[in-house]
N, C-alpha and C. Protein backbone atom coordinates (compact mmCIF):
# COMPACT_ATOMS: atom_id res chain seq x y z
N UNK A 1 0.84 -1.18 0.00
CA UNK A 1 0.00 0.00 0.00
C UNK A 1 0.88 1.24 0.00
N UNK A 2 1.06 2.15 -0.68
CA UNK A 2 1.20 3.72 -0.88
C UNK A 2 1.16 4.51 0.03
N UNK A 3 2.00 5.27 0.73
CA UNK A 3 1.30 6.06 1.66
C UNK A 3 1.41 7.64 1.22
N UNK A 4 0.39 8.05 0.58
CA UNK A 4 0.70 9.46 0.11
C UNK A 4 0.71 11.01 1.31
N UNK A 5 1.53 11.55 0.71
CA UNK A 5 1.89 12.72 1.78
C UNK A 5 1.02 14.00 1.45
N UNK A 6 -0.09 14.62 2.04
CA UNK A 6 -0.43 15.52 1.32
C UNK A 6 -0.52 16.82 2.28
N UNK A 7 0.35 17.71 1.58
CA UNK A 7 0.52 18.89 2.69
C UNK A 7 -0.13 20.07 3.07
N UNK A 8 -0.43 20.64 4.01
CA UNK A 8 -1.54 21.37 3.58
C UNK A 8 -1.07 23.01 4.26
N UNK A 9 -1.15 23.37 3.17
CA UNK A 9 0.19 24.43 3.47
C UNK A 9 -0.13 25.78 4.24
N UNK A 10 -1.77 26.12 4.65
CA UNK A 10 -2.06 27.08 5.27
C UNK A 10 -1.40 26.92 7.00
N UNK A 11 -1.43 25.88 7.37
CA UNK A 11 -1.17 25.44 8.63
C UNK A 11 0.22 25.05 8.92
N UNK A 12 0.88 24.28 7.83
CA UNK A 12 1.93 23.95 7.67
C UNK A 12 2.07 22.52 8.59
N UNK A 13 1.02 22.07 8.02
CA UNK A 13 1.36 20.61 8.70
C UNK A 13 1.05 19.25 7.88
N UNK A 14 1.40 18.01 8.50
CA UNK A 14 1.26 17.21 7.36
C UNK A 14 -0.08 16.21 7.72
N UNK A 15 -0.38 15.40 6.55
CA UNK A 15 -1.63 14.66 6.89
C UNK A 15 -0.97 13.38 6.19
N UNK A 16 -1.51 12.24 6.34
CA UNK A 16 -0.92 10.96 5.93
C UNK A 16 -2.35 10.12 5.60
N UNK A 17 -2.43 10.22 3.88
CA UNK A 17 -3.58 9.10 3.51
C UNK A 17 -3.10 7.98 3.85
N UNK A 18 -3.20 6.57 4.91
CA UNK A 18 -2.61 5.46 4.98
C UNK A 18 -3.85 4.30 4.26
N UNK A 19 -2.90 3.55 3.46
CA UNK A 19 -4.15 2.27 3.54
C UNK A 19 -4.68 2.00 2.21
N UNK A 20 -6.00 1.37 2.16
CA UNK A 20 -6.54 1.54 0.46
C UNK A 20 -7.15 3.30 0.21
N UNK A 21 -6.90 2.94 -1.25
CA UNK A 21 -7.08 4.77 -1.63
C UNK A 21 -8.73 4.68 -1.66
N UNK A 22 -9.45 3.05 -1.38
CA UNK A 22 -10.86 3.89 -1.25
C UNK A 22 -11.56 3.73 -0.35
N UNK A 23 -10.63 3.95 0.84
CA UNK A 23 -11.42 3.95 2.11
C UNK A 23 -11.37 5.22 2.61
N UNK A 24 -10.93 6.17 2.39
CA UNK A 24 -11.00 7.44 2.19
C UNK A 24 -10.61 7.69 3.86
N UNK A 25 -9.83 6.89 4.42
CA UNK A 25 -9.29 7.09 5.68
C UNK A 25 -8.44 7.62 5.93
N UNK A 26 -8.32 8.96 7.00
CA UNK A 26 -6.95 9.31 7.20
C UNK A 26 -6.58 9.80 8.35
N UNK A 27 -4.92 9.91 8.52
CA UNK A 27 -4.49 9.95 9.64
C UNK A 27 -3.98 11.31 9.84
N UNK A 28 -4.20 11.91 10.82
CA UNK A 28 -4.14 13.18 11.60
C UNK A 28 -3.36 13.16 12.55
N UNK A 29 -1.65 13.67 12.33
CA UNK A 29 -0.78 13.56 13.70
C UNK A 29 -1.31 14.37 14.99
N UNK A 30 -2.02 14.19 15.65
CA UNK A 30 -2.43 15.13 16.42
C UNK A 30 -2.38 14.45 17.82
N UNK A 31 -2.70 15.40 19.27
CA UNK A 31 -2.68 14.79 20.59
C UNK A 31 -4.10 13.53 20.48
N UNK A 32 -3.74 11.99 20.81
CA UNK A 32 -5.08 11.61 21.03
C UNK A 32 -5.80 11.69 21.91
N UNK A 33 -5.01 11.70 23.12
CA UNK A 33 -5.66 12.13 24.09
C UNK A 33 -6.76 13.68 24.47
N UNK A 34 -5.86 14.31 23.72
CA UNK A 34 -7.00 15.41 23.73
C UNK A 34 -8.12 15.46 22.49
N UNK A 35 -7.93 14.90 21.35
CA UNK A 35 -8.83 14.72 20.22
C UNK A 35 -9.85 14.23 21.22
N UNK A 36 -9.39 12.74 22.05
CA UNK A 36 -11.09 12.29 22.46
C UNK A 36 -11.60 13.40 23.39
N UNK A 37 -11.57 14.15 24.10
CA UNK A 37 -11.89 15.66 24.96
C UNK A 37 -12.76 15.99 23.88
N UNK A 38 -12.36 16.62 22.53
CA UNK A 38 -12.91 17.18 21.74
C UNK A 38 -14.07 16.37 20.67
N UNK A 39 -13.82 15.31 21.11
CA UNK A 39 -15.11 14.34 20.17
C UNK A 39 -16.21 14.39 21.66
N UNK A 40 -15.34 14.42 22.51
CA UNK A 40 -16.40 14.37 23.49
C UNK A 40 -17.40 15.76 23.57
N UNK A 41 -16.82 16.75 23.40
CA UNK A 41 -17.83 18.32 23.46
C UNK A 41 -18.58 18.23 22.11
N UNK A 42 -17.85 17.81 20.99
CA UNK A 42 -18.68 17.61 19.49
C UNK A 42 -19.97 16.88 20.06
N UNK A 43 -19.94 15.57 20.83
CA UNK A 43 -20.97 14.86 20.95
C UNK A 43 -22.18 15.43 22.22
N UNK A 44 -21.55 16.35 22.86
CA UNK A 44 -22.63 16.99 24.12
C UNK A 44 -21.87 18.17 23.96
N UNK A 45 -21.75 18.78 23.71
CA UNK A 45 -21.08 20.40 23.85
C UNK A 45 -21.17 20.70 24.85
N UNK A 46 -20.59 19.57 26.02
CA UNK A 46 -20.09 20.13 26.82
C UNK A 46 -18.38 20.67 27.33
N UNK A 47 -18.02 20.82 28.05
CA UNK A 47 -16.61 20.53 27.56
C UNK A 47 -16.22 19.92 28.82
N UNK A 48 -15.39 18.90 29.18
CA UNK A 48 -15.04 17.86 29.90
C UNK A 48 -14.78 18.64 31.13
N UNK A 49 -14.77 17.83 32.27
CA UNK A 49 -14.63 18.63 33.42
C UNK A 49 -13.10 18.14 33.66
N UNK A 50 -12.55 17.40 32.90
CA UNK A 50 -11.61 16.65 33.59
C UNK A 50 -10.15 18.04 32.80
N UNK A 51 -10.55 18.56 31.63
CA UNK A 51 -10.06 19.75 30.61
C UNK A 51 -10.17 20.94 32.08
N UNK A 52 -11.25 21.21 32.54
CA UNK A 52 -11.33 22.93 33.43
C UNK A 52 -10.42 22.18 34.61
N UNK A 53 -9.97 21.61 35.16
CA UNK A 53 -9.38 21.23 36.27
C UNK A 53 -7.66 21.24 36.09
N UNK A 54 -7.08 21.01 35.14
CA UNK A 54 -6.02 20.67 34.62
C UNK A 54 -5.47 21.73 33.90
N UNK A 55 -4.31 22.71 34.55
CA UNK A 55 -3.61 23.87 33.60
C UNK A 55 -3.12 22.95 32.53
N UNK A 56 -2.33 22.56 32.64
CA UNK A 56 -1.40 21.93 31.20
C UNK A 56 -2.61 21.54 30.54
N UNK A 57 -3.60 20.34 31.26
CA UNK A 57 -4.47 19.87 29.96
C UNK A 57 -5.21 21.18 29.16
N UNK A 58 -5.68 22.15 29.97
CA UNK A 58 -6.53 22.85 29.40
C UNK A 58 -5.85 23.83 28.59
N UNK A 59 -4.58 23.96 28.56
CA UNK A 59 -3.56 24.79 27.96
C UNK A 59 -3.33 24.00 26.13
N UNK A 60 -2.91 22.83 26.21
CA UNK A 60 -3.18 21.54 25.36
C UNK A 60 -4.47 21.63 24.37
N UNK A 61 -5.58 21.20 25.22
CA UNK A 61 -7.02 21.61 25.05
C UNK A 61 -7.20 22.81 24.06
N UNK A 62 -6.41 24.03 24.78
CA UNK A 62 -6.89 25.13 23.40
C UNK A 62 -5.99 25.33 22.33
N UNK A 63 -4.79 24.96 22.33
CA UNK A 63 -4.19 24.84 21.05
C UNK A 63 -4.95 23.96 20.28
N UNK A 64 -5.17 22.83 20.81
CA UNK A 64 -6.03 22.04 19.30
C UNK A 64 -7.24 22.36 19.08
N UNK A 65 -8.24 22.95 19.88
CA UNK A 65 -9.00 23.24 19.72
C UNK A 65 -8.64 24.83 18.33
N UNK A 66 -7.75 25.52 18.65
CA UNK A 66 -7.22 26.37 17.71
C UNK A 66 -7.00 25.59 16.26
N UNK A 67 -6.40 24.55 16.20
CA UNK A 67 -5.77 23.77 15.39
C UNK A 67 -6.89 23.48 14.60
N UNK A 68 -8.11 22.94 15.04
CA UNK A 68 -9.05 22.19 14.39
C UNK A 68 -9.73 23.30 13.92
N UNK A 69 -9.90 24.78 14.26
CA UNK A 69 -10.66 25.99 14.18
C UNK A 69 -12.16 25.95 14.56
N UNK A 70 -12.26 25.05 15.63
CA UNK A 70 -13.26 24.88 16.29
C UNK A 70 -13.80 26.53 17.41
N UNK A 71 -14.30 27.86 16.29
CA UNK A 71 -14.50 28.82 17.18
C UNK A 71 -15.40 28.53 18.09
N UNK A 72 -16.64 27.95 17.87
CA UNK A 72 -17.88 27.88 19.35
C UNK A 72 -17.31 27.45 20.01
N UNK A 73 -16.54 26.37 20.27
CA UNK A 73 -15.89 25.79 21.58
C UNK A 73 -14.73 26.76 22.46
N UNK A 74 -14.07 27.37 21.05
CA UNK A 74 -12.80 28.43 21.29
C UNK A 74 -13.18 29.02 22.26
N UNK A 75 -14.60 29.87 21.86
CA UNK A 75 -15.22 31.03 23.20
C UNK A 75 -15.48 30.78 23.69
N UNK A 76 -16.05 29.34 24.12
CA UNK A 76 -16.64 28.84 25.18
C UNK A 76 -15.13 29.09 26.17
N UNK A 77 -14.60 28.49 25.96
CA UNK A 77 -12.96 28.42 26.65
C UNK A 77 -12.40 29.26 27.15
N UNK A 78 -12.57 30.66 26.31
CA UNK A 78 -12.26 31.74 26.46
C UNK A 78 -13.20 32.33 27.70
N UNK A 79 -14.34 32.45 27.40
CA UNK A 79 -15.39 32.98 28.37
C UNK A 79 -15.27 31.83 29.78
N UNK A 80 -14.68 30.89 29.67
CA UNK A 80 -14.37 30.30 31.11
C UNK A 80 -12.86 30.74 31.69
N UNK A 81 -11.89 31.39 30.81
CA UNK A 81 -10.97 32.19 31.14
C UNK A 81 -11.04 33.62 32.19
N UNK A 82 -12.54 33.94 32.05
CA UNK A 82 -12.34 35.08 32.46
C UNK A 82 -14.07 34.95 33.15
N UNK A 83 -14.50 34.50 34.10
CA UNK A 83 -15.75 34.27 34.98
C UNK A 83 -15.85 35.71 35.41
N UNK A 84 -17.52 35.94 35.03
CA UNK A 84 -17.99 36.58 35.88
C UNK A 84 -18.22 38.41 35.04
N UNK A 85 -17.34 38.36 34.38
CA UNK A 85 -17.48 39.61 34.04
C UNK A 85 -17.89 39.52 32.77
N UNK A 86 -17.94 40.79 32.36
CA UNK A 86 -18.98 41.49 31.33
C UNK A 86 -18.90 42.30 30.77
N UNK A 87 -17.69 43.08 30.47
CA UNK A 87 -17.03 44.10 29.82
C UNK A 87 -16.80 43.86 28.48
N UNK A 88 -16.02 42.09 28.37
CA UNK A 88 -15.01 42.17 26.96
C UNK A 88 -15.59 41.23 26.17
N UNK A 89 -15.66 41.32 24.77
CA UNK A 89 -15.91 40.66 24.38
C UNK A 89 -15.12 39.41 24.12
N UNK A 90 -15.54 38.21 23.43
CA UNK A 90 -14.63 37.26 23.49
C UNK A 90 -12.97 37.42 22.97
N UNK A 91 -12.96 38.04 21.34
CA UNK A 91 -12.04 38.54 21.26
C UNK A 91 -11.15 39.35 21.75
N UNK A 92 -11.46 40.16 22.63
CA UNK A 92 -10.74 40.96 23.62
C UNK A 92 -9.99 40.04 24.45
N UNK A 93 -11.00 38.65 25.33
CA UNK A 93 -10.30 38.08 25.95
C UNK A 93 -9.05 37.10 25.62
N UNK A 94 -9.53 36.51 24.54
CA UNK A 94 -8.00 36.02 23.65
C UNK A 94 -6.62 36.99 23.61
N UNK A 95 -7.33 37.92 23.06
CA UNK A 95 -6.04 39.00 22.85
C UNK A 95 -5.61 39.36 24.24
N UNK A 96 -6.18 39.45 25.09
CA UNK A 96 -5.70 39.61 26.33
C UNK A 96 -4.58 38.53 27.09
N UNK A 97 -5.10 37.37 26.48
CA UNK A 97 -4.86 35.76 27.21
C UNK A 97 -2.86 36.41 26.52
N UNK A 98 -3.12 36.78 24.73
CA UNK A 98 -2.07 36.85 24.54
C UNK A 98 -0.98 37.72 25.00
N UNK A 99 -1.20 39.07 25.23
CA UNK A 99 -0.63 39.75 25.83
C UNK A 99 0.03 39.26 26.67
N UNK A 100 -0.52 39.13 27.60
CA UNK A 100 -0.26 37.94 28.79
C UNK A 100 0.83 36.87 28.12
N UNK A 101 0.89 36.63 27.65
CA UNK A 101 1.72 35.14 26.99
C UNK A 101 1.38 34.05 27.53
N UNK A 102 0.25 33.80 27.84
CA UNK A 102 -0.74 32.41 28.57
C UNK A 102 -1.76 32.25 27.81
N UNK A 103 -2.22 31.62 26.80
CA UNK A 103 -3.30 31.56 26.29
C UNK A 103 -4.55 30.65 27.07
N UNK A 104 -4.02 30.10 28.02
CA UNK A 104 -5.05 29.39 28.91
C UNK A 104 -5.57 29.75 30.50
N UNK A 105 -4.78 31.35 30.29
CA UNK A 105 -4.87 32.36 31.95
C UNK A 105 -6.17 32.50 32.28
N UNK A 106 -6.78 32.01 33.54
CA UNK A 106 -8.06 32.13 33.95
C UNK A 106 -7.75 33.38 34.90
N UNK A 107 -8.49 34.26 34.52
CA UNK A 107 -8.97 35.36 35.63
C UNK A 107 -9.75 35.45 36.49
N UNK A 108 -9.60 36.11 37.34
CA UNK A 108 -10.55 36.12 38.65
C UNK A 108 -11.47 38.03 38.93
N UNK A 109 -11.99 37.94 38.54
CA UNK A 109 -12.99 39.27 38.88
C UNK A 109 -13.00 39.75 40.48
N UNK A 110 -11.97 40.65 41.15
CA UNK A 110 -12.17 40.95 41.90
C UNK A 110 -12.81 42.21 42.30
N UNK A 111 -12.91 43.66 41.31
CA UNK A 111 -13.35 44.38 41.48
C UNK A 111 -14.52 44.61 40.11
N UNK A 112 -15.20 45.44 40.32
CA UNK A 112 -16.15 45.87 39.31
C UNK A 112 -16.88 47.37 39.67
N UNK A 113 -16.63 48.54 39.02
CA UNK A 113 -16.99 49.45 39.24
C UNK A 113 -18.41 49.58 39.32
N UNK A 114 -19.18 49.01 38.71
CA UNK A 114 -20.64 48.87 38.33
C UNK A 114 -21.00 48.16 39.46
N UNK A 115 -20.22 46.81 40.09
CA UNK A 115 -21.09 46.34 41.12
C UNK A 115 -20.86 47.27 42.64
N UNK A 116 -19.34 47.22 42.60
CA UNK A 116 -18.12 47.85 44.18
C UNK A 116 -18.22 49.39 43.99
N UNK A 117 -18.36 50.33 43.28
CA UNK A 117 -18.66 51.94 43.51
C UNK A 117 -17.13 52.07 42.78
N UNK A 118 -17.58 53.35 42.20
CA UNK A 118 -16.25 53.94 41.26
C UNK A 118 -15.24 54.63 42.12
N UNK A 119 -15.21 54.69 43.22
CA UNK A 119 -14.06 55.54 43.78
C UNK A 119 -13.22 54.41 44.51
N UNK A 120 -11.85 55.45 44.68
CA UNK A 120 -10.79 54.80 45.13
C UNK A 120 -10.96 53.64 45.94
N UNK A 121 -11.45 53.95 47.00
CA UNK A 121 -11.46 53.40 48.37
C UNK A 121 -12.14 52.19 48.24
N UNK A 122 -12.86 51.94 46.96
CA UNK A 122 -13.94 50.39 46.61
C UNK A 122 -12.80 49.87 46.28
N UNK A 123 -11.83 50.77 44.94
CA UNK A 123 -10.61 50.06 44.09
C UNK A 123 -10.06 49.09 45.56
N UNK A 124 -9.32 49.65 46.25
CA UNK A 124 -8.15 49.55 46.66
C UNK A 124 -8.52 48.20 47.81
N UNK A 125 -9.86 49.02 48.54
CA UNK A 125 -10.40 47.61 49.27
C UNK A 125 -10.09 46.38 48.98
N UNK A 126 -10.33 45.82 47.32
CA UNK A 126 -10.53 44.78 46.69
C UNK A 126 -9.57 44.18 46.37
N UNK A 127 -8.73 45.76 45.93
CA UNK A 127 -7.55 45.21 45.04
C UNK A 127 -6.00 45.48 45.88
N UNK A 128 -6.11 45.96 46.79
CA UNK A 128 -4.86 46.01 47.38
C UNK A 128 -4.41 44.65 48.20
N UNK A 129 -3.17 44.12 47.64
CA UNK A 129 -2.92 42.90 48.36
C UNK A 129 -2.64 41.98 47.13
N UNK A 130 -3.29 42.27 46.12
CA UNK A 130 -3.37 41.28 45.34
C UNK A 130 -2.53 41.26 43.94
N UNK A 131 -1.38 40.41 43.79
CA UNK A 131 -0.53 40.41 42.74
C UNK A 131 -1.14 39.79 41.43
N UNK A 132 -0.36 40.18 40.55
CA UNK A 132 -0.97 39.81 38.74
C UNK A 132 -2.10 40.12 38.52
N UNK A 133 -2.15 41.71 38.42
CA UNK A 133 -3.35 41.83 37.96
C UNK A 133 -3.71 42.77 36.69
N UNK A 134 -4.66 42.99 36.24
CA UNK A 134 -5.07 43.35 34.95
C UNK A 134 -5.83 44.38 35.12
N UNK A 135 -6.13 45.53 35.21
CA UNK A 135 -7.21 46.38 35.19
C UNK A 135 -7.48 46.86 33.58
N UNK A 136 -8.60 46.83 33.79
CA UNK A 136 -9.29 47.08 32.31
C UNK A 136 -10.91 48.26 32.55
N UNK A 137 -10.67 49.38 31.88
CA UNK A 137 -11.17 50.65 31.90
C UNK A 137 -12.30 50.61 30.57
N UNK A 138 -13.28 50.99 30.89
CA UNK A 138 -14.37 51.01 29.36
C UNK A 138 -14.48 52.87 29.93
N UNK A 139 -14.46 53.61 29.22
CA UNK A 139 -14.86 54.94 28.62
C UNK A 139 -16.17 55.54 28.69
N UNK A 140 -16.73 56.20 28.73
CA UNK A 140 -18.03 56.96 28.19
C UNK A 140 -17.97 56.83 26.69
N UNK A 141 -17.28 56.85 26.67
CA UNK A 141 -17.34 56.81 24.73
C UNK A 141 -16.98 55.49 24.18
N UNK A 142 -16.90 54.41 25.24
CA UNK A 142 -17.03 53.28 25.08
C UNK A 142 -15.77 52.46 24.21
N UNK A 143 -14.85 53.15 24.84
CA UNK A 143 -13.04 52.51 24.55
C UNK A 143 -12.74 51.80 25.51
N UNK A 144 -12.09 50.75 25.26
CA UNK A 144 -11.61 50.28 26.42
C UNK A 144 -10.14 49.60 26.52
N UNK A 145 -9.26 50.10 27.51
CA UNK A 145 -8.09 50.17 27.69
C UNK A 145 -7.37 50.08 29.04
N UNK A 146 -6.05 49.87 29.58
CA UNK A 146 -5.68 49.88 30.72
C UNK A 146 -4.34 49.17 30.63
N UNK A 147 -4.15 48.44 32.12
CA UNK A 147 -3.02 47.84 31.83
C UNK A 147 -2.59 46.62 32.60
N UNK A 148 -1.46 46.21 32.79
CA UNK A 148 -1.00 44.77 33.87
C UNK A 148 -0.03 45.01 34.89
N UNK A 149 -0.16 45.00 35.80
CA UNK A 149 1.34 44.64 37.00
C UNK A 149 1.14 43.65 37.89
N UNK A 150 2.20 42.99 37.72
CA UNK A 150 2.55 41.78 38.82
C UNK A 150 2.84 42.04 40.44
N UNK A 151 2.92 43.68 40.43
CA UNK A 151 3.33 44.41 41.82
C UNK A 151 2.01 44.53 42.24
N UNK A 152 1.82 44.21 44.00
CA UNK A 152 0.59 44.26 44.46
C UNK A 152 0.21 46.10 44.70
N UNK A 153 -0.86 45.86 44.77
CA UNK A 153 -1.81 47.34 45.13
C UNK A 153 -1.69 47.55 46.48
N UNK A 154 -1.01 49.01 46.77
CA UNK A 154 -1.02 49.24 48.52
C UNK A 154 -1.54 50.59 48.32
N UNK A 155 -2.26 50.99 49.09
CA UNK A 155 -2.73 52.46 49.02
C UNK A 155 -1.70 53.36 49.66
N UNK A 156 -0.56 53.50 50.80
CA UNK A 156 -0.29 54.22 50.80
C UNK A 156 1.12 54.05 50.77
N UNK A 157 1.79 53.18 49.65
CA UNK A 157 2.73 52.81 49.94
C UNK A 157 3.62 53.78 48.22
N UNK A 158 3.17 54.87 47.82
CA UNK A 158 3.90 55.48 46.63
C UNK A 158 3.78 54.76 45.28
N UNK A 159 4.87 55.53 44.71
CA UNK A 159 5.07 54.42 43.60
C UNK A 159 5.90 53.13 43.52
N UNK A 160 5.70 52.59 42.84
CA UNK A 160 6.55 51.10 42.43
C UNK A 160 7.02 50.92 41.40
N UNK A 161 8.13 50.07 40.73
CA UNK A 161 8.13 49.62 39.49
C UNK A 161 8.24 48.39 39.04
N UNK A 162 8.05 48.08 38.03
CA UNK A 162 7.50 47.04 37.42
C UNK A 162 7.85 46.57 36.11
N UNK A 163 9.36 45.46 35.64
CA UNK A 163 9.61 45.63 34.64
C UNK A 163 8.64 44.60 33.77
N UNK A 164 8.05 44.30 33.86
CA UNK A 164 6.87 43.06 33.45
C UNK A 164 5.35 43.88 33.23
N UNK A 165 5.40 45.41 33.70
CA UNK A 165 3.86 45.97 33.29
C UNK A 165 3.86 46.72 31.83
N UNK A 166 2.69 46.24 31.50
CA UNK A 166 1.96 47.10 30.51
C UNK A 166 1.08 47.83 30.30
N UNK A 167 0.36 48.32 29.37
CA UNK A 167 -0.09 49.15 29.47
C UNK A 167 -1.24 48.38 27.99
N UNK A 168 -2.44 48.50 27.27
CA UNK A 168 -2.78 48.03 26.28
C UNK A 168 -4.31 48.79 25.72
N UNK A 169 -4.41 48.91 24.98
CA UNK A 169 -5.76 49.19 24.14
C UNK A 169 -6.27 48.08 23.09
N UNK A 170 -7.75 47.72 23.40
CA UNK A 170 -8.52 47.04 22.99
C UNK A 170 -9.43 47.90 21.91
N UNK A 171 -9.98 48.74 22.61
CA UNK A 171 -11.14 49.48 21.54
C UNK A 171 -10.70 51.18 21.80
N UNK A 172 -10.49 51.63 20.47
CA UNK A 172 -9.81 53.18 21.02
C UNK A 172 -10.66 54.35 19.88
N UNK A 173 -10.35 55.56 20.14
CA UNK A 173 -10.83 56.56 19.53
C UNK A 173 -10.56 56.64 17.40
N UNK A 174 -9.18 56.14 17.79
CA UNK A 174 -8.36 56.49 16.66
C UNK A 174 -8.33 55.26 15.79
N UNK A 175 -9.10 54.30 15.83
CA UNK A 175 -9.00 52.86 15.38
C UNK A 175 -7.80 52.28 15.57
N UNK A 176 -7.18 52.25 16.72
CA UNK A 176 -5.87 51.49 16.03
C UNK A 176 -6.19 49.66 16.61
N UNK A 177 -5.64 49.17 16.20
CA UNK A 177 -6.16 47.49 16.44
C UNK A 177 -5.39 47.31 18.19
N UNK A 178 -5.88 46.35 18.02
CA UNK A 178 -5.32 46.07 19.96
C UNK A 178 -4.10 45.82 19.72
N UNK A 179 -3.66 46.78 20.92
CA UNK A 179 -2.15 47.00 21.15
C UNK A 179 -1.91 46.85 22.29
N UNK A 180 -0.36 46.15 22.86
CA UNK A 180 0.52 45.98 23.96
C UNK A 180 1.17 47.08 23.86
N UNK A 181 1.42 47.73 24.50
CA UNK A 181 2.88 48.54 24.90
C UNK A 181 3.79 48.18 26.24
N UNK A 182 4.47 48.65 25.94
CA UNK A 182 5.52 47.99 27.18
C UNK A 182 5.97 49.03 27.80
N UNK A 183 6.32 48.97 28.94
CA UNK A 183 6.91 50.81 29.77
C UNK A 183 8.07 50.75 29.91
N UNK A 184 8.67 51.23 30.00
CA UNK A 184 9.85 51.56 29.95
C UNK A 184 10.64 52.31 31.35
């Protein structure tokens, strides 16, 4: 039997027809272990509990899920990245995941201006104490932007620095596409 190589060049990966040419069977180098995860949500859309429990697996989990271009499941994934809130849209949260350089970073919602009150003293309550965090700002004019530090929040402790913070825009005045910046 023949084993033809056929490449498929958007992805840059290979596929392997093995076998008779009319069984139209083929082989997909891919994780098996996580393929069955993903036959499993195809068949109940749910997505495995054994995937939300597991960083590495669920890290695994969304590359192939990327791989296969499975978007409904993608956001599902995504929107379990980030519980609870209600600001970003899904794409925001990807692009965020990337920034980050974690594409499988689950967030935790500790403050919310809309629920905790817009002034300082709600911020700091919530958020002082607490390292790696993300604040993210929506506008009156409905931009939304902000930034990251790994340095915790103290109210009266000055400034700090931070060679790991950023700064980023998601939705802005001037169209520009979502951007990282880095501080300097």
């Amino acid at each position: 039997m023949p084993l033809e190589l056929v490449t498929v060049l958007k992805q840059r990966k290979v596929i392997f027809n093995v076998g008779d040419p009319n069984d139209n069977s083929i082989f997909i180098d891919r994780n098996g272990q996580i393929f069955t995860h993903i036959l499993e949500w195809l068949r109940t859309s749910i997505i495995p509990e054994k995937i939300m429990q597991g960083t590495t697996l669920f890290k695994s989990f969304i590359i192939e899920v990327e791989y296969f271009r499975l978007q409904g499941l993608l956001e599902m994934l995504v929107n379990e990245c980030f519980p609870d809130g209600t600001l970003l849209q899904s794409q925001h949260k990807k692009i965020l995941n990337q920034f980050y350089h974690e594409i499988s970073q689950r967030w935790k919602l500790i403050y919310k201006g809309s629920r905790d009150g817009f002034h300082a003293d709600a911020f700091h309550s919530r958020c002082n104490n607490k390292r790696a965090t993300v604040t993210i700002i929506q506008s009156d004019q409905n931009f939304i932007f902000r930034g990251y530090t790994s340095v915790s929040w103290i109210s009266n402790d000055g400034c700090k620095t931070d060679p790991s913070a950023f700064l980023f825009t998601l939705r802005n005045p001037h169209n520009i596409p979502p951007t990282k910046y880095s501080i300097k």
